[in-house]
Protein backbone atom coordinates (compact mmCIF):
# COMPACT_ATOMS: atom_id res chain seq x y z
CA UNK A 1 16.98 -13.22 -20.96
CA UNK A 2 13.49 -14.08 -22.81
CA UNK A 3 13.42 -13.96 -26.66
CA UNK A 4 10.88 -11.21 -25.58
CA UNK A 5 13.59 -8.58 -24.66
CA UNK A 6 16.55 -6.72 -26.37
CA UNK A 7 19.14 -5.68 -24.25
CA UNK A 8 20.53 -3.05 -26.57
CA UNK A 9 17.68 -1.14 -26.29
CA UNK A 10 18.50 -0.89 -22.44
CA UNK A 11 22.49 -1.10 -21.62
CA UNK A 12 24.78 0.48 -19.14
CA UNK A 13 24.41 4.21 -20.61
CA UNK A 14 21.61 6.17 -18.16
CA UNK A 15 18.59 6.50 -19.37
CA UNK A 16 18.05 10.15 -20.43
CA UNK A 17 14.62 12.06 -19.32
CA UNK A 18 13.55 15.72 -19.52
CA UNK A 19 15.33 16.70 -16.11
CA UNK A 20 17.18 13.45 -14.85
CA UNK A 21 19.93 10.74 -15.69
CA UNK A 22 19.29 7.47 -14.46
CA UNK A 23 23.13 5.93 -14.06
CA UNK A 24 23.59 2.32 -13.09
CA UNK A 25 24.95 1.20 -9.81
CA UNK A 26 28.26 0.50 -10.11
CA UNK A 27 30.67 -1.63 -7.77
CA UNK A 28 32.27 1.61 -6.58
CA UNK A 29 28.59 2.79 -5.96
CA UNK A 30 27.51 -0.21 -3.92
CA UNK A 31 30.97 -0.57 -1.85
CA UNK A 32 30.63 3.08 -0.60
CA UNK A 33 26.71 2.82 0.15
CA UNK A 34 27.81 -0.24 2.09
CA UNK A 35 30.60 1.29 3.96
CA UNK A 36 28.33 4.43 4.81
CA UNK A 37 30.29 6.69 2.73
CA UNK A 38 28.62 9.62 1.08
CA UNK A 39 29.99 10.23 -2.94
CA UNK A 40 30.36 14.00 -3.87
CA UNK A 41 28.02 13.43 -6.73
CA UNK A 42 25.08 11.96 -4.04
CA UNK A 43 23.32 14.99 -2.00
CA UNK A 44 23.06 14.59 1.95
CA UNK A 45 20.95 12.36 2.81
CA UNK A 46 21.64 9.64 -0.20
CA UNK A 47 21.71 6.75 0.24
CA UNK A 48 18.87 6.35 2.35
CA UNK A 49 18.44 3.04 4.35
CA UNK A 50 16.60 1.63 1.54
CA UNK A 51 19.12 2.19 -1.15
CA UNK A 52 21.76 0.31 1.12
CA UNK A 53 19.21 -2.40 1.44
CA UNK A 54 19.48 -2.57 -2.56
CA UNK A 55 22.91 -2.07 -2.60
CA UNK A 56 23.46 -5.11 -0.13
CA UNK A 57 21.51 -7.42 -2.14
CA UNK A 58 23.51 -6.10 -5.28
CA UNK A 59 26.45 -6.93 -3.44
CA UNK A 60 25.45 -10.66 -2.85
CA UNK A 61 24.53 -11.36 -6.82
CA UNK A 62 27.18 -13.45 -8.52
CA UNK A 63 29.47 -10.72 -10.72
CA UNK A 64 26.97 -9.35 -13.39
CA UNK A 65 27.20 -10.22 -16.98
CA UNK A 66 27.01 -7.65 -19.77
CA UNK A 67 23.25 -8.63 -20.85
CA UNK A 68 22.77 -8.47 -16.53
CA UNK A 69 24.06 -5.01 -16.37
CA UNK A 70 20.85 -3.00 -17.66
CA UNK A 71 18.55 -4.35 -15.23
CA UNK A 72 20.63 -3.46 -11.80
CA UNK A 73 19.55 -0.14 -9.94
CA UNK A 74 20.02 3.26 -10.94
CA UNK A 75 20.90 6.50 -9.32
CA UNK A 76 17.99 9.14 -9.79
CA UNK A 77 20.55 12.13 -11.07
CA UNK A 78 18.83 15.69 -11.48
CA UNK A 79 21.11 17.03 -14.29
CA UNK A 80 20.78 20.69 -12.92
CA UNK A 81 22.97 20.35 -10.28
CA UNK A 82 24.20 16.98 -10.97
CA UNK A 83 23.50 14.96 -8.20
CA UNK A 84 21.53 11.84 -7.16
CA UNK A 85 18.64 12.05 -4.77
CA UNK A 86 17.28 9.10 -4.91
CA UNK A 87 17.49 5.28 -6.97
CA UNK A 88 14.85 4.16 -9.10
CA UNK A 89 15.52 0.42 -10.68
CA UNK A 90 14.27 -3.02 -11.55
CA UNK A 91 14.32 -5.86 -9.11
CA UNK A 92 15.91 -8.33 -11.62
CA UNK A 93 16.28 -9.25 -15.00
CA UNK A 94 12.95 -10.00 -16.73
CA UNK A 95 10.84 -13.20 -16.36
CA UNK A 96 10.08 -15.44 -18.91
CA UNK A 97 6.95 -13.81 -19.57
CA UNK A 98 9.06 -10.77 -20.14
CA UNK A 99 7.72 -8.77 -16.81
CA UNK A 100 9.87 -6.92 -14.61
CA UNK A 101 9.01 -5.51 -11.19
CA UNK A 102 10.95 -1.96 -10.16
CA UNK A 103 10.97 0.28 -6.53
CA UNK A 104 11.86 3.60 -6.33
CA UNK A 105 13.00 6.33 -3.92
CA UNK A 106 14.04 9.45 -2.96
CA UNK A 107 15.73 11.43 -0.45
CA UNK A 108 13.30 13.99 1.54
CA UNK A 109 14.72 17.09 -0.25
CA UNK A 110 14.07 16.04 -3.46
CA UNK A 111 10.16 14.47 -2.92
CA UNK A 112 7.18 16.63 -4.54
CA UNK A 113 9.15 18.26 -7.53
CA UNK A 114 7.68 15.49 -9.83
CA UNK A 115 11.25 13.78 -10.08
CA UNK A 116 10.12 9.94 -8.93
CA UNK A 117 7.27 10.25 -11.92
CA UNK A 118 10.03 11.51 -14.20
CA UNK A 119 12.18 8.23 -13.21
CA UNK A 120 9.14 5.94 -13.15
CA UNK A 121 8.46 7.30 -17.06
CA UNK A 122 12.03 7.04 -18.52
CA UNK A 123 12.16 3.28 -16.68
CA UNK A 124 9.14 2.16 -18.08
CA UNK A 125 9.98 3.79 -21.47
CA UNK A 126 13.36 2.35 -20.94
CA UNK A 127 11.77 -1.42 -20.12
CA UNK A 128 9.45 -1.22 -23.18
CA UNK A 129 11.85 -0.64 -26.10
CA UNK A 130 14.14 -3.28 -24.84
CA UNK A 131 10.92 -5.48 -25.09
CA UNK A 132 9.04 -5.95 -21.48
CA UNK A 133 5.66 -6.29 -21.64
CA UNK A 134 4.38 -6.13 -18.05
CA UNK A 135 5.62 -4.05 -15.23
CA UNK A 136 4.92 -4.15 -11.50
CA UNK A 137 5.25 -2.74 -8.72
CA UNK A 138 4.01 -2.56 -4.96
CA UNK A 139 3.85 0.22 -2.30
CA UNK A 140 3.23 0.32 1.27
CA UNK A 141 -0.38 0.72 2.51
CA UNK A 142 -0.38 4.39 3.22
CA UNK A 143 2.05 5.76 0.89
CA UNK A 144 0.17 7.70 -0.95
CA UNK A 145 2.65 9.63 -2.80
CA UNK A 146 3.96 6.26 -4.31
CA UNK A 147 0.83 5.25 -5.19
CA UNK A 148 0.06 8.65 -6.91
CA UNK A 149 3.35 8.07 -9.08
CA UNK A 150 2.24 4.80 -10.34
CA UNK A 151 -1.15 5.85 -11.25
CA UNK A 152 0.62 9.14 -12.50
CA UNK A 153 2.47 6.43 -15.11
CA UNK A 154 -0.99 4.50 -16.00
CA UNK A 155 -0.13 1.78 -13.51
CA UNK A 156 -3.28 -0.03 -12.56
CA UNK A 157 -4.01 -1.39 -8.82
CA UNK A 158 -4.44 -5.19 -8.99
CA UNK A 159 -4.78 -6.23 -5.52
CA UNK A 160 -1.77 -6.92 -2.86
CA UNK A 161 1.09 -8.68 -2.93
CA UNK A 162 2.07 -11.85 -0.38
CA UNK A 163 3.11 -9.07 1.95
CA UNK A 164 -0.35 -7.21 1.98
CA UNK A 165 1.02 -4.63 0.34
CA UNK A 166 -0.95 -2.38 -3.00
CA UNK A 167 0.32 -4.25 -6.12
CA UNK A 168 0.04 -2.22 -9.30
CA UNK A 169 0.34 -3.07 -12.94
CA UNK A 170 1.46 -1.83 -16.52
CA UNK A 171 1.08 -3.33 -19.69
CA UNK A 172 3.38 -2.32 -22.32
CA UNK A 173 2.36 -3.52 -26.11
């Protein structure tokens, strides 16, 4: 953890936005995704493919610490009807130049109600109280939709990434 960052003001406790809870993975969480069990608190469809990807490289991290515990992936939870459809979450603790890079997703159902901006928003908001200063992230070439959530959040294209792939960019101050 940089000197940069303050894990309190990010822990374990979801981040809160207008509509959604973003709840941390949890070892529970990632054993089912990997076993291709469905929670009852996860709509059909959750976990898509990519959220096991996540889960799997979860999974092969050494035990998390406390101060590691804010930075693992979180469940996208509509409060409504109180359940996830879809994960939202940072790739890793920060950097030493206190940057963190995030992904996002959701489940068919749940795309074009505004939710990934929502989770995007409370992340970032999230990242800069507990001190980041840069976040990044990268889309594929034609996902538009993605794109349109980052720019949505006053991300900023700068280039592609050593796949190819649309890199984006927000400063925090």
């Amino acid at each position: 953890m940089t000197g940069a960052t303050e894990t309190a003001a990010l822990s374990h406790l979801p981040v809160r936005t207008a509509r959604l809870d973003l709840h941390v993975f949890t070892r529970g969480d990632v054993t089912a995704m990997l076993e291709g069990r469905r929670l009852p608190r996860w709509v059909e469809g959750y976990p898509r493919e990519d959220d096991v990807d996540v889960a799997r490289h979860v999974a092969s991290l050494p035990a998390p610490g406390p101060q590691d515990v804010p930075w693992l992936p979180r469940h996208i939870v509509v409060r409504e009807i109180g359940l996830a459809v879809g994960s939202v979450g940072f790739f890793g603790p920060p950097g030493p130049d206190a940057s963190v890079e995030i992904g996002y997703g959701l489940v068919e159902g749940a795309r074009h109600q505004g939710y990934a901006s929502e989770a995007v928003a409370g992340l970032v908001a999230a990242a800069q109280a507990a001190g980041i200063r840069l976040v990044v992230a990268h889309t594929l070439p034609d996902n538009v939709p993605s794109q349109a959530v980052l720019l949505r959040n006053r991300f900023l294209p700068t280039g592609r990434n050593e796949d190819g792939e649309p890199r984006f960019e927000r400063r925090l101050s």
